[in-house]
PDB file of N, CA and C in Angstrom:
ATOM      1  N   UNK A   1      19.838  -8.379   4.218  1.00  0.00           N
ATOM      2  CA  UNK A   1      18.588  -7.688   4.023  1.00  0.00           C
ATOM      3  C   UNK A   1      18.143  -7.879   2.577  1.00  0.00           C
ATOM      4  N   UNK A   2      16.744  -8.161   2.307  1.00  0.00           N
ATOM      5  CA  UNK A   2      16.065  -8.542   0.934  1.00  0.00           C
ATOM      6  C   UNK A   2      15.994  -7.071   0.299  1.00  0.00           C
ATOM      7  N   UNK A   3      16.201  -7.356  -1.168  1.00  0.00           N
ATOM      8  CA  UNK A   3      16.398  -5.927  -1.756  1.00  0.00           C
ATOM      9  C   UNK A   3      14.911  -6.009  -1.799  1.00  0.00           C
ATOM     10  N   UNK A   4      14.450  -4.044  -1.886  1.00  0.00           N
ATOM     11  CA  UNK A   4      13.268  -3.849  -1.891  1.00  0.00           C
ATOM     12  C   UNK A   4      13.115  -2.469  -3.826  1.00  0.00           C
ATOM     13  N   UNK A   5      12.037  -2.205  -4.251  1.00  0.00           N
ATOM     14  CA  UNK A   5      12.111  -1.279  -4.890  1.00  0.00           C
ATOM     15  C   UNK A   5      11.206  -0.488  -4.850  1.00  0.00           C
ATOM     16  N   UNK A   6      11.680   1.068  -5.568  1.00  0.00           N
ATOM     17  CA  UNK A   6      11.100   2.058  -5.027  1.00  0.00           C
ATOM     18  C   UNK A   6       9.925   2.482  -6.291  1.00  0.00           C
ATOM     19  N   UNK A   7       9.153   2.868  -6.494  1.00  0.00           N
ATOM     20  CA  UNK A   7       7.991   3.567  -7.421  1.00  0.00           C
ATOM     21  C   UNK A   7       7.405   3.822  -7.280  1.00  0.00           C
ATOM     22  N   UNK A   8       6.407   4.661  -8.870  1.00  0.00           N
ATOM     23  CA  UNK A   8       5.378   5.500  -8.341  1.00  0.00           C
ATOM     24  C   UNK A   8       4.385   4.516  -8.582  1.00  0.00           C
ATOM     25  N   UNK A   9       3.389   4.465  -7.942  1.00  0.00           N
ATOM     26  CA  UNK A   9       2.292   3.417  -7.928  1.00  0.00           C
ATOM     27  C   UNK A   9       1.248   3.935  -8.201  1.00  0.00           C
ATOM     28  N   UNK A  10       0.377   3.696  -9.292  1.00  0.00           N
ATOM     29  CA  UNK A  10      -1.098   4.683  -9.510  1.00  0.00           C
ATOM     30  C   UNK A  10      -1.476   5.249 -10.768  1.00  0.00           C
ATOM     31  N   UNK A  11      -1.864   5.948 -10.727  1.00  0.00           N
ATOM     32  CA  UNK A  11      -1.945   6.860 -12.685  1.00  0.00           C
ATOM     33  C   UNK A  11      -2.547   8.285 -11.951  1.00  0.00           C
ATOM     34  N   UNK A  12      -1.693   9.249 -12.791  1.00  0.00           N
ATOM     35  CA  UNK A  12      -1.930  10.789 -12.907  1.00  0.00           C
ATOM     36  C   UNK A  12      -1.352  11.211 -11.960  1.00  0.00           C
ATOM     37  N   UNK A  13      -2.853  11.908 -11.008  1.00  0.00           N
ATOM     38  CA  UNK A  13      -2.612  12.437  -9.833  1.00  0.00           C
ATOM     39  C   UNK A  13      -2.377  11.448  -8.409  1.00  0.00           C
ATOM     40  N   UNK A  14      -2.401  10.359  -8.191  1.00  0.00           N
ATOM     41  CA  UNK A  14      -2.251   9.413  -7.788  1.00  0.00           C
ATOM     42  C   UNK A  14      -1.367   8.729  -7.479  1.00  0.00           C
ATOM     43  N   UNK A  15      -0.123   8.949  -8.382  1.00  0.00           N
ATOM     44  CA  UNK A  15       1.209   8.466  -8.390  1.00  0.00           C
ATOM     45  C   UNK A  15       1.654   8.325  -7.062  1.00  0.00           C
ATOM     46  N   UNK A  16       1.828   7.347  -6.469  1.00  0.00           N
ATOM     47  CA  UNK A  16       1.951   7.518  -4.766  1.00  0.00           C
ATOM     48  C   UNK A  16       3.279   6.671  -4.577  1.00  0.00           C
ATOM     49  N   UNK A  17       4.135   7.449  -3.716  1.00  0.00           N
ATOM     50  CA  UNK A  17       5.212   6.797  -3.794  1.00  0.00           C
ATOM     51  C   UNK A  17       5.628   5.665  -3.147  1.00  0.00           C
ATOM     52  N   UNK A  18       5.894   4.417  -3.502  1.00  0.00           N
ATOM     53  CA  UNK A  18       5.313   2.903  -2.803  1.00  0.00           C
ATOM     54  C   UNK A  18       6.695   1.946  -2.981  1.00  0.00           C
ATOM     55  N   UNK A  19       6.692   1.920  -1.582  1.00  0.00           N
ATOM     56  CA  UNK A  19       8.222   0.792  -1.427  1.00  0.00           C
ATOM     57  C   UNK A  19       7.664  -1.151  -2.085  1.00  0.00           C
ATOM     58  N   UNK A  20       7.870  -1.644  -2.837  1.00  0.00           N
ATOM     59  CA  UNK A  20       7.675  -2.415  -3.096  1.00  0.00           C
ATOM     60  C   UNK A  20       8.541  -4.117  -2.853  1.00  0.00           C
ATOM     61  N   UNK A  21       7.921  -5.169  -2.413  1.00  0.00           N
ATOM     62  CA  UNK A  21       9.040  -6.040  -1.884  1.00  0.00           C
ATOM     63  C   UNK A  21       8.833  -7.154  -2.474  1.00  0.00           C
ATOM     64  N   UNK A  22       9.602  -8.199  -2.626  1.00  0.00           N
ATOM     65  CA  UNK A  22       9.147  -9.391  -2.985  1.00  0.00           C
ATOM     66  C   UNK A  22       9.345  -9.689  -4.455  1.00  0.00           C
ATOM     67  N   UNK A  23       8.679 -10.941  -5.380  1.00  0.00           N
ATOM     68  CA  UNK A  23       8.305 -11.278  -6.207  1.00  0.00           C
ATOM     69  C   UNK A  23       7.797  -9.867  -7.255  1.00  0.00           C
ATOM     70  N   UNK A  24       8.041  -9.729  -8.762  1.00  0.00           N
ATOM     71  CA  UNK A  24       7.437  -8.868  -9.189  1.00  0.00           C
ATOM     72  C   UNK A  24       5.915  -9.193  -9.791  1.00  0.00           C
ATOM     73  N   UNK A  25       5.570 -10.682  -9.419  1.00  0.00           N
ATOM     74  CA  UNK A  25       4.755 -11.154 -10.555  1.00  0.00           C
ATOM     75  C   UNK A  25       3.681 -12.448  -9.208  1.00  0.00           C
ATOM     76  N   UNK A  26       2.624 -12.954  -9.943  1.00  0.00           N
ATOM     77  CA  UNK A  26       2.089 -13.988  -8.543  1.00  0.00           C
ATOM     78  C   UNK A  26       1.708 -13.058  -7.294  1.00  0.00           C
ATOM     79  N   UNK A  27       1.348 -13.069  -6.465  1.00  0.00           N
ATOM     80  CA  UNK A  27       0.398 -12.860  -5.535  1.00  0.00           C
ATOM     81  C   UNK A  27       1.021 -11.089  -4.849  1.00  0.00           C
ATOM     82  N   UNK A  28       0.678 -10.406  -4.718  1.00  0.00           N
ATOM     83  CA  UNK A  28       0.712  -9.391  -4.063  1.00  0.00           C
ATOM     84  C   UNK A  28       0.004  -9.008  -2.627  1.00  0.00           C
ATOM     85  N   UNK A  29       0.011  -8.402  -1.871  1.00  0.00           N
ATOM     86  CA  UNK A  29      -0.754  -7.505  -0.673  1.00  0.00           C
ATOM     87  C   UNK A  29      -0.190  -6.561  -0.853  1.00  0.00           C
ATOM     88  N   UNK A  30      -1.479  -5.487  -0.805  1.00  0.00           N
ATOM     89  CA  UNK A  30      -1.192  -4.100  -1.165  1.00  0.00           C
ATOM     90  C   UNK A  30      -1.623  -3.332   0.710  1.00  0.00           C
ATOM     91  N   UNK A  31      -0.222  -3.459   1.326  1.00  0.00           N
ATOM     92  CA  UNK A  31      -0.140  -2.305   3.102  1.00  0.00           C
ATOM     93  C   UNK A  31      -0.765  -1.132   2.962  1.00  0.00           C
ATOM     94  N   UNK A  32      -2.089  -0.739   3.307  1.00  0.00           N
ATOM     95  CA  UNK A  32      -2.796   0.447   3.779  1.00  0.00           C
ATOM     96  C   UNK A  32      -2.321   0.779   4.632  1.00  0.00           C
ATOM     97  N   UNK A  33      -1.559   1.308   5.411  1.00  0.00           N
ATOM     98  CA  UNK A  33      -1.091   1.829   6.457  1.00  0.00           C
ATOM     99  C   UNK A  33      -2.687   2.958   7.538  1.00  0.00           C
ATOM    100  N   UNK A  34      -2.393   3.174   8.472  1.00  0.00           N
ATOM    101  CA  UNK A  34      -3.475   3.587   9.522  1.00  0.00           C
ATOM    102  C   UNK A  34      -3.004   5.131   9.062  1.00  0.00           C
ATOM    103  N   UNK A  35      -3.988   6.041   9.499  1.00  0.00           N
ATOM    104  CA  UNK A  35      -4.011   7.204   9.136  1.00  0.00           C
ATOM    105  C   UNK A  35      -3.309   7.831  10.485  1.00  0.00           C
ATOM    106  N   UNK A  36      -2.589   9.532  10.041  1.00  0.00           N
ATOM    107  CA  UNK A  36      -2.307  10.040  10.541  1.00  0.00           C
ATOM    108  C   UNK A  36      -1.232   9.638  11.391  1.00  0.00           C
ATOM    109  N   UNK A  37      -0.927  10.303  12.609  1.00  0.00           N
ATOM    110  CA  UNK A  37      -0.038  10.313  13.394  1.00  0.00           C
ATOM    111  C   UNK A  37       0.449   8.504  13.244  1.00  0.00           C
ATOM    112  N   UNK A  38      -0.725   7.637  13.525  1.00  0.00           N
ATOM    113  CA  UNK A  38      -0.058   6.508  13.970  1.00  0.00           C
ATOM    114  C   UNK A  38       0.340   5.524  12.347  1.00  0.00           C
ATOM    115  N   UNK A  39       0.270   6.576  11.012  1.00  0.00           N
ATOM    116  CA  UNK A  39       1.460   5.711  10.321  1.00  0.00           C
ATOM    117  C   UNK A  39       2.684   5.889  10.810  1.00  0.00           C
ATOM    118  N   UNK A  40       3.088   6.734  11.169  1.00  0.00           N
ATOM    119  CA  UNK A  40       4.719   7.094  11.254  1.00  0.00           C
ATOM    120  C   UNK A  40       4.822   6.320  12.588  1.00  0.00           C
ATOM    121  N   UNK A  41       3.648   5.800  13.373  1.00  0.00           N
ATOM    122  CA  UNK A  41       4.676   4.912  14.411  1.00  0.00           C
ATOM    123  C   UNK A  41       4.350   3.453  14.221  1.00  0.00           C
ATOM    124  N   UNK A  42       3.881   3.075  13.100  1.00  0.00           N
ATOM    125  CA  UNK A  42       3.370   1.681  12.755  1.00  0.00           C
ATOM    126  C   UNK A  42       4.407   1.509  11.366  1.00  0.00           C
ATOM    127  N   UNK A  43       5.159   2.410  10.952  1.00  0.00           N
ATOM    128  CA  UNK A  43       6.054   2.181   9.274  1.00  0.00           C
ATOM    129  C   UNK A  43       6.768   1.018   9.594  1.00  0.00           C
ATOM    130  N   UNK A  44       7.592   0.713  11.134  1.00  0.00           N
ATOM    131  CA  UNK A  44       8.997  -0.295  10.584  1.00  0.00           C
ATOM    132  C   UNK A  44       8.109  -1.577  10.643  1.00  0.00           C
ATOM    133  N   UNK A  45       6.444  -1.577  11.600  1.00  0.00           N
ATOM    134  CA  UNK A  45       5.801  -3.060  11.571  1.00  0.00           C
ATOM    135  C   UNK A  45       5.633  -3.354  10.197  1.00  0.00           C
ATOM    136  N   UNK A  46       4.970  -2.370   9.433  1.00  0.00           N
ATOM    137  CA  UNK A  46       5.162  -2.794   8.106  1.00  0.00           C
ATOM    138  C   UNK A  46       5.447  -3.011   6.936  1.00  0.00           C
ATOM    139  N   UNK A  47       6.915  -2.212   7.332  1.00  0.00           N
ATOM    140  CA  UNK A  47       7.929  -2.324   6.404  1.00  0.00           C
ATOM    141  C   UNK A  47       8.211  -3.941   6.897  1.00  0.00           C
ATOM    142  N   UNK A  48       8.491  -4.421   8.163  1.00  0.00           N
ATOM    143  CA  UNK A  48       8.839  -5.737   8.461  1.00  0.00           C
ATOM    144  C   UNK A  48       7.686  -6.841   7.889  1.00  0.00           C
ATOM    145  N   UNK A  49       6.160  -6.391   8.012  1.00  0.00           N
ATOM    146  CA  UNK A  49       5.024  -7.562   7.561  1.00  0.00           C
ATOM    147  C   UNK A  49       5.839  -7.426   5.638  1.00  0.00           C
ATOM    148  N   UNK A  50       6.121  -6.181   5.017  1.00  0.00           N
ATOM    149  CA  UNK A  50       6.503  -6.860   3.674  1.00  0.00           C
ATOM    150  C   UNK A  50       7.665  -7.847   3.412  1.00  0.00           C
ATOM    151  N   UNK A  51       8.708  -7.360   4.181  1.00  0.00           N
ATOM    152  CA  UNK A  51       9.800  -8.246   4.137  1.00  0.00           C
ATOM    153  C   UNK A  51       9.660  -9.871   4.738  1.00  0.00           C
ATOM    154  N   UNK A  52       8.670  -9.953   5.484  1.00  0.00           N
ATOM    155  CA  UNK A  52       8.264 -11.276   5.615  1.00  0.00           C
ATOM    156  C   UNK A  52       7.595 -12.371   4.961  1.00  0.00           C
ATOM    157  N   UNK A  53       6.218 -10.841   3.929  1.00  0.00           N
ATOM    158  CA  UNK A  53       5.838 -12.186   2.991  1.00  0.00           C
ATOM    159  C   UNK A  53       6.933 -12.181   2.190  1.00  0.00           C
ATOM    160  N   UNK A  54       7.970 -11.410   2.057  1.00  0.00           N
ATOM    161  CA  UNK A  54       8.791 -11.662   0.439  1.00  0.00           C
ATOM    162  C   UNK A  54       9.419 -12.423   0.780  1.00  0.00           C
ATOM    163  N   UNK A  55       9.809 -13.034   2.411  1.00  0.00           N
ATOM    164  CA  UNK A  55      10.367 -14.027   2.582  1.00  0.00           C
ATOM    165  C   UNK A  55       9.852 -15.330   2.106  1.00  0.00           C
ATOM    166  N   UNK A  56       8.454 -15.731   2.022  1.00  0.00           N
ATOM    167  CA  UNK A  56       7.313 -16.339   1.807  1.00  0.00           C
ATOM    168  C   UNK A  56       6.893 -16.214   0.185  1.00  0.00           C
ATOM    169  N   UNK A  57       7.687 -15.839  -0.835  1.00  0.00           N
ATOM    170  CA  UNK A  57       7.556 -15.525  -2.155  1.00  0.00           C
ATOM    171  C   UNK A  57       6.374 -14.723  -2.432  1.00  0.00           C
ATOM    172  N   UNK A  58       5.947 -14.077  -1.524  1.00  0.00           N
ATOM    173  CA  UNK A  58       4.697 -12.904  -1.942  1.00  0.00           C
ATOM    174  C   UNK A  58       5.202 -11.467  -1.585  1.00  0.00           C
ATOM    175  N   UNK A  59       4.772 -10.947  -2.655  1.00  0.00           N
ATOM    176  CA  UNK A  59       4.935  -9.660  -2.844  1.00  0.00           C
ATOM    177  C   UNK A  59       4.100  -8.271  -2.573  1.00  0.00           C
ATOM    178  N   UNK A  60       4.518  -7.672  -1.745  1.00  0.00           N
ATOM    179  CA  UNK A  60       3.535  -6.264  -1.157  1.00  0.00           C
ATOM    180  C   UNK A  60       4.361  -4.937  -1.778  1.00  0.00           C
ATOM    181  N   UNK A  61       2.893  -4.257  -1.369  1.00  0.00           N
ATOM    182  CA  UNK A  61       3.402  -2.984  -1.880  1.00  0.00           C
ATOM    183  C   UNK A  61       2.834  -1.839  -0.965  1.00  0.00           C
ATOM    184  N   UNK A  62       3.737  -1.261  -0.440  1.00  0.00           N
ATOM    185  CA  UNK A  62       3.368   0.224   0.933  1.00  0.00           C
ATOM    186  C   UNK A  62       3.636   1.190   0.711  1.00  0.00           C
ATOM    187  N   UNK A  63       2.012   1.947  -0.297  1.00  0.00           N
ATOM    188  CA  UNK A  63       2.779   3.361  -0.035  1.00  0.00           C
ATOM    189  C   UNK A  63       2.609   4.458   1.021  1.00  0.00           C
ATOM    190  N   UNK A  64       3.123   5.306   0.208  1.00  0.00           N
ATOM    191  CA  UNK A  64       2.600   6.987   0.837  1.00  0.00           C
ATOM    192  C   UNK A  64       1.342   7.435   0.792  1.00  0.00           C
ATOM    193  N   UNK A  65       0.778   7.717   1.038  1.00  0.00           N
ATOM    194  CA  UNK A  65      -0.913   8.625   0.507  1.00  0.00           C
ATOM    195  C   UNK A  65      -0.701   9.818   0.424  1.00  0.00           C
ATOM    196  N   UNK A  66      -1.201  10.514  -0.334  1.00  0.00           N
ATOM    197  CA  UNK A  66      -1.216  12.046  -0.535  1.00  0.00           C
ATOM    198  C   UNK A  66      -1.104  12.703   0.642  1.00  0.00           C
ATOM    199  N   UNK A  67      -0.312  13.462   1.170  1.00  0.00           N
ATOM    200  CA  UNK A  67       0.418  14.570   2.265  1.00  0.00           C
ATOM    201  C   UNK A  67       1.093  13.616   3.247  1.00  0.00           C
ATOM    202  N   UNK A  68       1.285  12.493   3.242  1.00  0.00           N
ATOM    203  CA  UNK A  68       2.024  11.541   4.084  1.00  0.00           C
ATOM    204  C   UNK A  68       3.675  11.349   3.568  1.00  0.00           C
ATOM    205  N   UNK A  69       4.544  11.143   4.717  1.00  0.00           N
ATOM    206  CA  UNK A  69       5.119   9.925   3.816  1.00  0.00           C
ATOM    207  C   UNK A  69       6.303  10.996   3.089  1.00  0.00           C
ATOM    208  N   UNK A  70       6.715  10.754   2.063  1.00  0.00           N
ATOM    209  CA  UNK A  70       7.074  10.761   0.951  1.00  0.00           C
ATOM    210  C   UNK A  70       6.272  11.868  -0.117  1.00  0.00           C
ATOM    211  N   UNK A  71       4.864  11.345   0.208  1.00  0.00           N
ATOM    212  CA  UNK A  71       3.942  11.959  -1.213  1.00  0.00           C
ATOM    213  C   UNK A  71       3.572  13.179  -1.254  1.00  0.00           C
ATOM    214  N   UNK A  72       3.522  13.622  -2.265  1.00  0.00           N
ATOM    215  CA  UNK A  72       3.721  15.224  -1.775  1.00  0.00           C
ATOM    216  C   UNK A  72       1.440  16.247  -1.501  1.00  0.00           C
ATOM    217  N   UNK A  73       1.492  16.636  -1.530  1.00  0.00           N
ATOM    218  CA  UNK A  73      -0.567  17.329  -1.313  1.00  0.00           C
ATOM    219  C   UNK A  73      -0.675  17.244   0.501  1.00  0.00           C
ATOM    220  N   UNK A  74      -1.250  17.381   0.486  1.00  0.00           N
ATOM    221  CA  UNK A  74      -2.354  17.695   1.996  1.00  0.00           C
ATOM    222  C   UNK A  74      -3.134  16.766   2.101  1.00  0.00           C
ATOM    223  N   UNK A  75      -2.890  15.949   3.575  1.00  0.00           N
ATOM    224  CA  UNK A  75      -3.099  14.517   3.631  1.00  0.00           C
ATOM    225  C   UNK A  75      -5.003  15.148   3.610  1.00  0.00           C
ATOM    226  N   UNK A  76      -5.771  14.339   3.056  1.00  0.00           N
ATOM    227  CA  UNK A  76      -7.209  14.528   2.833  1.00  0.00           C
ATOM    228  C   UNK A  76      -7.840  13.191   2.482  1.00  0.00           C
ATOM    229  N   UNK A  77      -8.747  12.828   3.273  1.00  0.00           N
ATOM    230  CA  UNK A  77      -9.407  11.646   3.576  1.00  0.00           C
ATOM    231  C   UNK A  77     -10.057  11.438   1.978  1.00  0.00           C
ATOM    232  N   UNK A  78     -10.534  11.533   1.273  1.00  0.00           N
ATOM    233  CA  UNK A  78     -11.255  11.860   0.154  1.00  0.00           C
ATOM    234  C   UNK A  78     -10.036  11.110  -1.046  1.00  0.00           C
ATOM    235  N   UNK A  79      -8.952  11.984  -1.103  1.00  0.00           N
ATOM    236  CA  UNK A  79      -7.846  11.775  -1.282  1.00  0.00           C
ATOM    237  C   UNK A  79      -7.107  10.065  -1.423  1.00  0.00           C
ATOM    238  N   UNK A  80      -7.319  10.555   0.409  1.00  0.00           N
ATOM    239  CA  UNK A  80      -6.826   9.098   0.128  1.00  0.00           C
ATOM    240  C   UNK A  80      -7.696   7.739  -0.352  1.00  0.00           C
ATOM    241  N   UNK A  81      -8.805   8.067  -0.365  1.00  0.00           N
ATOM    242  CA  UNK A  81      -9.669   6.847  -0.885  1.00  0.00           C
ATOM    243  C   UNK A  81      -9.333   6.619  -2.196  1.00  0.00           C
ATOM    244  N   UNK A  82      -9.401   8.289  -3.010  1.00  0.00           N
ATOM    245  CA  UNK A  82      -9.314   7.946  -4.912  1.00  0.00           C
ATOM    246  C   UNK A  82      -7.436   7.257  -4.613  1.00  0.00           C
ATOM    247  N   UNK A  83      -6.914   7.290  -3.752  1.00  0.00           N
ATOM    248  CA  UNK A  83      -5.383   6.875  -3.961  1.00  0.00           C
ATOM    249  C   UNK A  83      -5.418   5.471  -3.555  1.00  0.00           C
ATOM    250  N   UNK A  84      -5.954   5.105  -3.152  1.00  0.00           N
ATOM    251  CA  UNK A  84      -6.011   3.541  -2.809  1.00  0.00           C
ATOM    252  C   UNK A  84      -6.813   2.644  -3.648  1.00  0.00           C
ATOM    253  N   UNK A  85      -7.881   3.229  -4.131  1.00  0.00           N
ATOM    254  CA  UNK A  85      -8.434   2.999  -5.514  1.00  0.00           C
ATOM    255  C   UNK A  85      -7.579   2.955  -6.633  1.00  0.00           C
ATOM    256  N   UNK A  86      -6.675   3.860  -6.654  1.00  0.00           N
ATOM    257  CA  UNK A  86      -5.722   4.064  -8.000  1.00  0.00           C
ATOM    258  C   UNK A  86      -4.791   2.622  -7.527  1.00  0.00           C
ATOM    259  N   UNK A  87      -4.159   2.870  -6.542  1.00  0.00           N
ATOM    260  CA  UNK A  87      -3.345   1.584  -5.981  1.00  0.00           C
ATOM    261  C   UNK A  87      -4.107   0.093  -6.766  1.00  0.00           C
ATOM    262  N   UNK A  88      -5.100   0.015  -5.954  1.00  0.00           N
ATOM    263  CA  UNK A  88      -5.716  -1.202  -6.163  1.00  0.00           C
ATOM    264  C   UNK A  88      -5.827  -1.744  -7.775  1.00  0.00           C
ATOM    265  N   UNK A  89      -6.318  -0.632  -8.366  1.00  0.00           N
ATOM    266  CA  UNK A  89      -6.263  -0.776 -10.204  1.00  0.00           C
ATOM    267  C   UNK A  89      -4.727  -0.611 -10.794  1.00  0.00           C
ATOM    268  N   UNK A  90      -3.593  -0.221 -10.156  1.00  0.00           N
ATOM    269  CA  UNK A  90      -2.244  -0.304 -11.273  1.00  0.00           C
ATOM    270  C   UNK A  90      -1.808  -1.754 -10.671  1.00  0.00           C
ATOM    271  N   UNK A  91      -2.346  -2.673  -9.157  1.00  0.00           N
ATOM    272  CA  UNK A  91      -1.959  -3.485  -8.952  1.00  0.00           C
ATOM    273  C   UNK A  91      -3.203  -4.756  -9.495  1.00  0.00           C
ATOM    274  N   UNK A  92      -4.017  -4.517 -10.553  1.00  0.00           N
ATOM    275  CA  UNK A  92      -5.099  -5.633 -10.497  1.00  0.00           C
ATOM    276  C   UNK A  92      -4.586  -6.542 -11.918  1.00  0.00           C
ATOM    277  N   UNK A  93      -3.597  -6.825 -11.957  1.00  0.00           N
ATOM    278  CA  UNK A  93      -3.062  -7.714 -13.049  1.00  0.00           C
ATOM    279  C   UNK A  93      -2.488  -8.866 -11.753  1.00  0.00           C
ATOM    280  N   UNK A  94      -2.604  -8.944 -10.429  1.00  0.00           N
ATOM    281  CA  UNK A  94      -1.656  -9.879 -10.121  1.00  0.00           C
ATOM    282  C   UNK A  94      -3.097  -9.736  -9.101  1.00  0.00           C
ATOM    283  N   UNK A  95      -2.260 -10.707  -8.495  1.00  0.00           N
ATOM    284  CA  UNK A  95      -3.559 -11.631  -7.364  1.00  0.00           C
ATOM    285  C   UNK A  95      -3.473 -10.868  -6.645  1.00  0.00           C
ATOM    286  N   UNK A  96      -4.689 -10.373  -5.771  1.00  0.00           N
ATOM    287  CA  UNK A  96      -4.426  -9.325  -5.231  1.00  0.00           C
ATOM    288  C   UNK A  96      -4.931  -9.332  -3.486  1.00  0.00           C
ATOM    289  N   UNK A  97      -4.863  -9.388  -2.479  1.00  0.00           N
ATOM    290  CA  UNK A  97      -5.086  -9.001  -1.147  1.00  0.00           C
ATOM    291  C   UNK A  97      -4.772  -7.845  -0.350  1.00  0.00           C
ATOM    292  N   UNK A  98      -5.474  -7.165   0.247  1.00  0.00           N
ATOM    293  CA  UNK A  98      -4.982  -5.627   0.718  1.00  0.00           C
ATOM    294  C   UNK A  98      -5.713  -6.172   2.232  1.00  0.00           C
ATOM    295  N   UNK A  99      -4.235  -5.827   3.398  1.00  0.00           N
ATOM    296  CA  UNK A  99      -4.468  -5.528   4.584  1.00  0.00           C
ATOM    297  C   UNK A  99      -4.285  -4.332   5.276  1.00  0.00           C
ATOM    298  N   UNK A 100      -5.372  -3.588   5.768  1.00  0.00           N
ATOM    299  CA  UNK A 100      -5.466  -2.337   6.257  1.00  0.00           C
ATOM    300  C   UNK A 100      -5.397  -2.632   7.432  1.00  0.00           C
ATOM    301  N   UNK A 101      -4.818  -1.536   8.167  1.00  0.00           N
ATOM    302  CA  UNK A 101      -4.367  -0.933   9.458  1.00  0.00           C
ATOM    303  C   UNK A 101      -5.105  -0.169  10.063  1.00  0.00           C
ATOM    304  N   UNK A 102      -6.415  -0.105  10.941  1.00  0.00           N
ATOM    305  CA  UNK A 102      -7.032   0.771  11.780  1.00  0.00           C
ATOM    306  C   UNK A 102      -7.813   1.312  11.086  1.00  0.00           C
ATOM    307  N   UNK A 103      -7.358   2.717  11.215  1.00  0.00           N
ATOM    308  CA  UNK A 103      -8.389   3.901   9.865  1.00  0.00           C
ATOM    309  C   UNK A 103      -8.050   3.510   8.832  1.00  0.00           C
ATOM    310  N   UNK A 104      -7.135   3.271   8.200  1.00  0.00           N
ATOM    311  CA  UNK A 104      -6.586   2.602   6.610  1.00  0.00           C
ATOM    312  C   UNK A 104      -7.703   1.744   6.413  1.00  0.00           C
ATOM    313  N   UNK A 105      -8.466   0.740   6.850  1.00  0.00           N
ATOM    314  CA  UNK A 105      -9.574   0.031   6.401  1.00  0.00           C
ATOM    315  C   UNK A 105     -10.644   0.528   5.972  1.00  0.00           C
ATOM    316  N   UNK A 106     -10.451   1.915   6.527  1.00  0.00           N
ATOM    317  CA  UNK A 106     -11.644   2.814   5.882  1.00  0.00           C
ATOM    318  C   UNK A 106     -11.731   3.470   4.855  1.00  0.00           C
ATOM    319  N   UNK A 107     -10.353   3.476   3.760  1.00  0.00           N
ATOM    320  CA  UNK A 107     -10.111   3.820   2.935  1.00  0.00           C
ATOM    321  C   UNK A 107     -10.163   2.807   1.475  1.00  0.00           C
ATOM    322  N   UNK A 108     -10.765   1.516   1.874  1.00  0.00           N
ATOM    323  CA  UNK A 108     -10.411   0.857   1.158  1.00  0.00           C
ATOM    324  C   UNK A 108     -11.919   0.094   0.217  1.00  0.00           C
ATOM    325  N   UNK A 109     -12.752   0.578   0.752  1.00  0.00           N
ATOM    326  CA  UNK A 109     -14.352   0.534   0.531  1.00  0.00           C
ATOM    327  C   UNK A 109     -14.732  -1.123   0.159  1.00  0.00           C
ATOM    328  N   UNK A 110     -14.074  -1.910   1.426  1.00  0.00           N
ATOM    329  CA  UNK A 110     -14.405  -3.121   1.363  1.00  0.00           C
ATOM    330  C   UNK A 110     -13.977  -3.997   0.619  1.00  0.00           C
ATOM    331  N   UNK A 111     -12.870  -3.768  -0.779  1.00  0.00           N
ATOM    332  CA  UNK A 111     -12.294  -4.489  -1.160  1.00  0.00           C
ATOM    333  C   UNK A 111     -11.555  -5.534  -0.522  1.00  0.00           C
ATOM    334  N   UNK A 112     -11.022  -5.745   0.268  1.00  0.00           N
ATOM    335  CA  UNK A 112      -9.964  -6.309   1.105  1.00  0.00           C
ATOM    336  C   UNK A 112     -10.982  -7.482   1.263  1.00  0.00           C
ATOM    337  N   UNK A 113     -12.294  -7.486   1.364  1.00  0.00           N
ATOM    338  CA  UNK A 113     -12.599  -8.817   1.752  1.00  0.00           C
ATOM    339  C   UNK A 113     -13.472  -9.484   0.364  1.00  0.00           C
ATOM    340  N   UNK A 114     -13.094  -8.786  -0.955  1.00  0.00           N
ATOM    341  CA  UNK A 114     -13.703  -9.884  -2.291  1.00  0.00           C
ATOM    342  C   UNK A 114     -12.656 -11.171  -2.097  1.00  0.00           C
ATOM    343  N   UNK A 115     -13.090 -12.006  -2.637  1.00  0.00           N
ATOM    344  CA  UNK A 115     -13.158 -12.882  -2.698  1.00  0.00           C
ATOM    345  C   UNK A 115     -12.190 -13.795  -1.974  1.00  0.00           C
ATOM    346  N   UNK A 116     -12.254 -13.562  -0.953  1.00  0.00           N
ATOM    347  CA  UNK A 116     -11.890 -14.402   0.486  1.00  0.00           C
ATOM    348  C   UNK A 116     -12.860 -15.302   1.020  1.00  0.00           C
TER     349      UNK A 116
END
């Protein structure tokens, strides 16, 4: 099994707790996971989509969102947008692609498709 690492991902209130895989440096995808009930039955697909690109020398990062997970607040749609925003900016030093999951795409205010 590929070692993975654990951190807080974000700034301030944001700090979201995010399993990280792969490469530390060069290309990233940042896992939005789908909201509600169906993250917790979609986690091992994408705990497995990270361990695959890191098989592939790319590096992802999946966190928690606020009241999910790990992270600690009251999961809140609002919430999770400024947290995926925060995501997106502590990860914008490396190349960046974000694939969202269902409702998770709705959190992501269209980034996912610049410059594709």
């Amino acid at each position: 099994m590929e070692p993975f690492r654990f951190t807080l991902l974000g700034a301030g209130p944001f700090d979201l707790p995010t399993v990280l895989r792969g490469p530390e440096t060069g290309p990233c995808v940042l896992i939005v996971p789908p909201l509600f009930e169906e993250m917790n039955r979609t986690r091992r697909l994408l705990a497995d989509i990270g361990r695959a690109l890191a098989n592939h020398g790319i590096g992802s990062a999946l966190p928690d969102l606020p009241g999910t997970g790990d992270a600690p607040g009251e999961p809140d749609v609002d919430l999770w947008r400024s947290a995926v925003t925060a995501a997106i900016t502590a990860l914008s030093a490396r190349t960046l692609r974000i694939v969202a999951v269902r409702g998770g795409a709705l959190l992501t205010g269209g980034e996912g498709s610049r410059g594709l």
